[in-house]
Each structure stands twice: as C-alpha cells, then as structure tokens.
PDB file of N, CA and C in Angstrom:
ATOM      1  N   UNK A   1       8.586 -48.820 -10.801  1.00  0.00           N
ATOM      2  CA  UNK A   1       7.697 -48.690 -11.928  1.00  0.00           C
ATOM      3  C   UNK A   1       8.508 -48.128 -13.094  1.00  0.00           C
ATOM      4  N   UNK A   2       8.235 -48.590 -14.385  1.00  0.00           N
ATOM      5  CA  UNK A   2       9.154 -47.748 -15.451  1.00  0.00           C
ATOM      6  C   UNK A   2       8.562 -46.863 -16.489  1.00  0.00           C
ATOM      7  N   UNK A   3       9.034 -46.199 -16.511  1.00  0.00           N
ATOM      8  CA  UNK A   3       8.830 -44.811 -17.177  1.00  0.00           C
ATOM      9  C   UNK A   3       7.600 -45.058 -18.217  1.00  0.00           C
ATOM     10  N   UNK A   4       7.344 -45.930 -18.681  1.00  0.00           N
ATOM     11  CA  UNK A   4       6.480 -46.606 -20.023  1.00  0.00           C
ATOM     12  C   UNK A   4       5.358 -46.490 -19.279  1.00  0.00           C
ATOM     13  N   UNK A   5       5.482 -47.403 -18.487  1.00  0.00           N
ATOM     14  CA  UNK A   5       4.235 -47.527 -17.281  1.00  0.00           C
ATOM     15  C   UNK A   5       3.655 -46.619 -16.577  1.00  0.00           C
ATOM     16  N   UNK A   6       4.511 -45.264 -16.460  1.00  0.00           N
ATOM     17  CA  UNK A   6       4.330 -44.035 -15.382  1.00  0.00           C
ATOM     18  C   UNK A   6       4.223 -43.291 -16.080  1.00  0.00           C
ATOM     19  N   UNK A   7       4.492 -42.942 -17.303  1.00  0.00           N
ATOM     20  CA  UNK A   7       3.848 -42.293 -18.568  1.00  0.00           C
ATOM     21  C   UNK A   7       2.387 -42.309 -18.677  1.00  0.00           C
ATOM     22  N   UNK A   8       2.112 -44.207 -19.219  1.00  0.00           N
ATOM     23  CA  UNK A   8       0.926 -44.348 -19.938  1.00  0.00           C
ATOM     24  C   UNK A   8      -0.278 -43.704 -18.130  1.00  0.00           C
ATOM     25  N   UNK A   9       0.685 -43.940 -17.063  1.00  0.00           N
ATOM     26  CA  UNK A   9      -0.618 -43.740 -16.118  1.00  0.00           C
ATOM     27  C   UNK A   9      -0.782 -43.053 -16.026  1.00  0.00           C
ATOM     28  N   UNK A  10      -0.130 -42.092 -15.987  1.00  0.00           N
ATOM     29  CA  UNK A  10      -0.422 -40.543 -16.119  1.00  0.00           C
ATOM     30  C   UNK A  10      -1.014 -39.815 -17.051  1.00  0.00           C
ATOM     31  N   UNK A  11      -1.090 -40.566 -18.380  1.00  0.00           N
ATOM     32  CA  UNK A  11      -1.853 -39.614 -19.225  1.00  0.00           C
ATOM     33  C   UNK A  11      -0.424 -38.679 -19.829  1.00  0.00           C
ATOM     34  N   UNK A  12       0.700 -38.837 -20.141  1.00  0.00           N
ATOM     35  CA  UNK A  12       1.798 -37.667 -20.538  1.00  0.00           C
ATOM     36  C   UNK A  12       2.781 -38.525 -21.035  1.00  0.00           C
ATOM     37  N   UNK A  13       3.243 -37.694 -22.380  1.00  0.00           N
ATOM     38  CA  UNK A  13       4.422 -38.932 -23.217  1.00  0.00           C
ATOM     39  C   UNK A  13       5.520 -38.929 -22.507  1.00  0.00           C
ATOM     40  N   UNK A  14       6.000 -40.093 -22.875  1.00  0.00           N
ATOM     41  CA  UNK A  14       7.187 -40.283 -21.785  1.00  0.00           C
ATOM     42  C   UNK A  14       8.317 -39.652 -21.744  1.00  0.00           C
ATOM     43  N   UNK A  15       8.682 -38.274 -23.307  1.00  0.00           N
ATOM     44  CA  UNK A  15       9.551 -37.552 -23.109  1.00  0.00           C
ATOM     45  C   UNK A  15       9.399 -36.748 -22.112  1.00  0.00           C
ATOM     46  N   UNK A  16       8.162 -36.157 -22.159  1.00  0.00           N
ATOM     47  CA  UNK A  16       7.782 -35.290 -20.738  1.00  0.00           C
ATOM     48  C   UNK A  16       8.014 -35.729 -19.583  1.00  0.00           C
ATOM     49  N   UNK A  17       7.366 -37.275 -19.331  1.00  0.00           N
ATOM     50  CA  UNK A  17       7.763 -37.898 -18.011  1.00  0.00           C
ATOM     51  C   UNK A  17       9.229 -38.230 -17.471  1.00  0.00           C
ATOM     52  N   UNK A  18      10.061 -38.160 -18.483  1.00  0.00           N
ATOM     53  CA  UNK A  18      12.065 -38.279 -18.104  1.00  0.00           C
ATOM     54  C   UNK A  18      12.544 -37.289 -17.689  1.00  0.00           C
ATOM     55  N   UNK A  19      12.084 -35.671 -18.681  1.00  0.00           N
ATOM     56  CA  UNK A  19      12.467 -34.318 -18.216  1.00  0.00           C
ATOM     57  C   UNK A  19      11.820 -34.108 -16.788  1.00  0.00           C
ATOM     58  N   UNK A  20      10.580 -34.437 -16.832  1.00  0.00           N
ATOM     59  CA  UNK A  20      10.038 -34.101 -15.151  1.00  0.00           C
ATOM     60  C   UNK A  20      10.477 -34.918 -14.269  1.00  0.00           C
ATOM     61  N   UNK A  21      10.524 -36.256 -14.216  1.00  0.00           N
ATOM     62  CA  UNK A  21      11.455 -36.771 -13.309  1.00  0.00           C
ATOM     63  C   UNK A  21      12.784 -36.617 -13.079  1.00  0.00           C
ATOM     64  N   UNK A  22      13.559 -36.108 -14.206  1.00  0.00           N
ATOM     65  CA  UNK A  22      14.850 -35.530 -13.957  1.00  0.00           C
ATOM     66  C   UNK A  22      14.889 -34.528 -13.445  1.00  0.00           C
ATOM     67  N   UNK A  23      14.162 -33.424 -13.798  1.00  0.00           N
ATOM     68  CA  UNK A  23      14.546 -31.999 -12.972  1.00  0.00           C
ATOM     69  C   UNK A  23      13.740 -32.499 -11.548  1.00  0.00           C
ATOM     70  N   UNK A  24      12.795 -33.299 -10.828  1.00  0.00           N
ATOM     71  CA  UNK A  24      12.524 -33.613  -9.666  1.00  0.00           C
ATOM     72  C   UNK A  24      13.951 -34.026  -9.201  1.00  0.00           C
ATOM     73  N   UNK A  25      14.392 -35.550  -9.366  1.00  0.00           N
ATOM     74  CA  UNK A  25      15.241 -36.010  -8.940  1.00  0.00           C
ATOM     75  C   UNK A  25      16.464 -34.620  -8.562  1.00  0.00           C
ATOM     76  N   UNK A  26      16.839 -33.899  -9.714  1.00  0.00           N
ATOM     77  CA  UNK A  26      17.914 -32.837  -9.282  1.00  0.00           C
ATOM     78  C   UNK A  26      17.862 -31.671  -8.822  1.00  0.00           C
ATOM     79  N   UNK A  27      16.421 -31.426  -8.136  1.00  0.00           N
ATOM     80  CA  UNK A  27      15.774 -30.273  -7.193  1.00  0.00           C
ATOM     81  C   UNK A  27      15.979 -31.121  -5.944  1.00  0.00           C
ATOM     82  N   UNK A  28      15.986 -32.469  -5.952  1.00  0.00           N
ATOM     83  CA  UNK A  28      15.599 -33.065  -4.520  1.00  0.00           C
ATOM     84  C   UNK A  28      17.107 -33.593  -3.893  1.00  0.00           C
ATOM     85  N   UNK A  29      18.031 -33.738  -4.830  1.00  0.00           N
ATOM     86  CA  UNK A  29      19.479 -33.583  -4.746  1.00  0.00           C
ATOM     87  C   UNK A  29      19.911 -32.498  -4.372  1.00  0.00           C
ATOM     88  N   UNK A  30      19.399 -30.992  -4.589  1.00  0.00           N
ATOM     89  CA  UNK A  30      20.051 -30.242  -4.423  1.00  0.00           C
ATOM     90  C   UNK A  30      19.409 -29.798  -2.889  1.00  0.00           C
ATOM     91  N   UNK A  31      18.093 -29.830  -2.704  1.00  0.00           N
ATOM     92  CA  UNK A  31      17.560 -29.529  -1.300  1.00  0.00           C
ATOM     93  C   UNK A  31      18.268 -30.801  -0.436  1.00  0.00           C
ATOM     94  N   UNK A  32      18.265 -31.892  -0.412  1.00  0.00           N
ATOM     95  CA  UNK A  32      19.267 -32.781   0.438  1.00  0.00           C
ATOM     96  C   UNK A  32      20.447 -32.355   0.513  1.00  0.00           C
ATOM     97  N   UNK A  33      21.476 -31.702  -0.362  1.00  0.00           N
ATOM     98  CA  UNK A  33      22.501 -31.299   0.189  1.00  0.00           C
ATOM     99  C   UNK A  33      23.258 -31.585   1.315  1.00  0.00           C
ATOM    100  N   UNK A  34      22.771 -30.391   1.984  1.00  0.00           N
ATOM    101  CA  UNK A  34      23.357 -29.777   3.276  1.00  0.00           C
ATOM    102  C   UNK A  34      22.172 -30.424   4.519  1.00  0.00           C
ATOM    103  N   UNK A  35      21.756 -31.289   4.308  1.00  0.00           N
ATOM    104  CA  UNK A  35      20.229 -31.909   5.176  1.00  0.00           C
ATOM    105  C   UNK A  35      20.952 -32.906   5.546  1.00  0.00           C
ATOM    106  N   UNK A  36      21.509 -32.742   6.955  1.00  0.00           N
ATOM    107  CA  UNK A  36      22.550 -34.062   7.258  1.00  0.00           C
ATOM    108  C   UNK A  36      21.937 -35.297   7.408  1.00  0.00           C
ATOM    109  N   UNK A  37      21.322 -35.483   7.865  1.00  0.00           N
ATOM    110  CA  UNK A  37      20.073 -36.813   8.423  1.00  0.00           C
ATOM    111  C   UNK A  37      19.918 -37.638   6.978  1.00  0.00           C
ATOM    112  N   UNK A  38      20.332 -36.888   5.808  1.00  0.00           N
ATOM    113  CA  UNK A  38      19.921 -37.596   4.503  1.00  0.00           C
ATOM    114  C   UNK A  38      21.496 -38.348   4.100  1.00  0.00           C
ATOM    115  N   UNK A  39      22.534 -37.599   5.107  1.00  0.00           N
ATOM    116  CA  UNK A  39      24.343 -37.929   4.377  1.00  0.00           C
ATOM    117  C   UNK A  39      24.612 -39.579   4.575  1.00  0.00           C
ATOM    118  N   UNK A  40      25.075 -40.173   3.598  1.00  0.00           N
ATOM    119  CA  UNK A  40      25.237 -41.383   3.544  1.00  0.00           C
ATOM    120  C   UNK A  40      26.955 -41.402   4.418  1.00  0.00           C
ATOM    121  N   UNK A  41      26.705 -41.974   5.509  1.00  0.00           N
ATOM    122  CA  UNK A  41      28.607 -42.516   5.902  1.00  0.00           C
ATOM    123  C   UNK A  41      29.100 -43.483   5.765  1.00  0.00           C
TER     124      UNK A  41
END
C-alpha cells in the first residue's frame, strides 16, 4: 500500500505517516537485532 493511500486511510497527513512509519520500521530493526530466528544467512 503507499503512503498516499495509508495516509488518506487513516485520517493523518502523510508527513506524519513517513515519520511514524520510520521510527516503527527502526524500533522493529532494532528489537530484531539479536532475535536469531529473524537473521538472514
């Protein structure tokens, strides 16, 4: 889905919706870490 689209559905401008999906995406990077089951080989 793109950001335009996941914006307007949400009801929130889409600058808001990039910052919140970015700091998600790099909270969920940082809890995967050390979570081996997630390590790509």
């Amino acid at each position: 889905m793109e950001l335009s689209s996941l914006s307007m559905l949400l009801g929130v401008p889409p600058s808001t919706m990039a910052r919140t999906l970015r700091r998600a995406e790099e909270a969920l990077s940082k809890d995967l870490e050390n979570y081996s089951p997630a390590l790509i080989s």
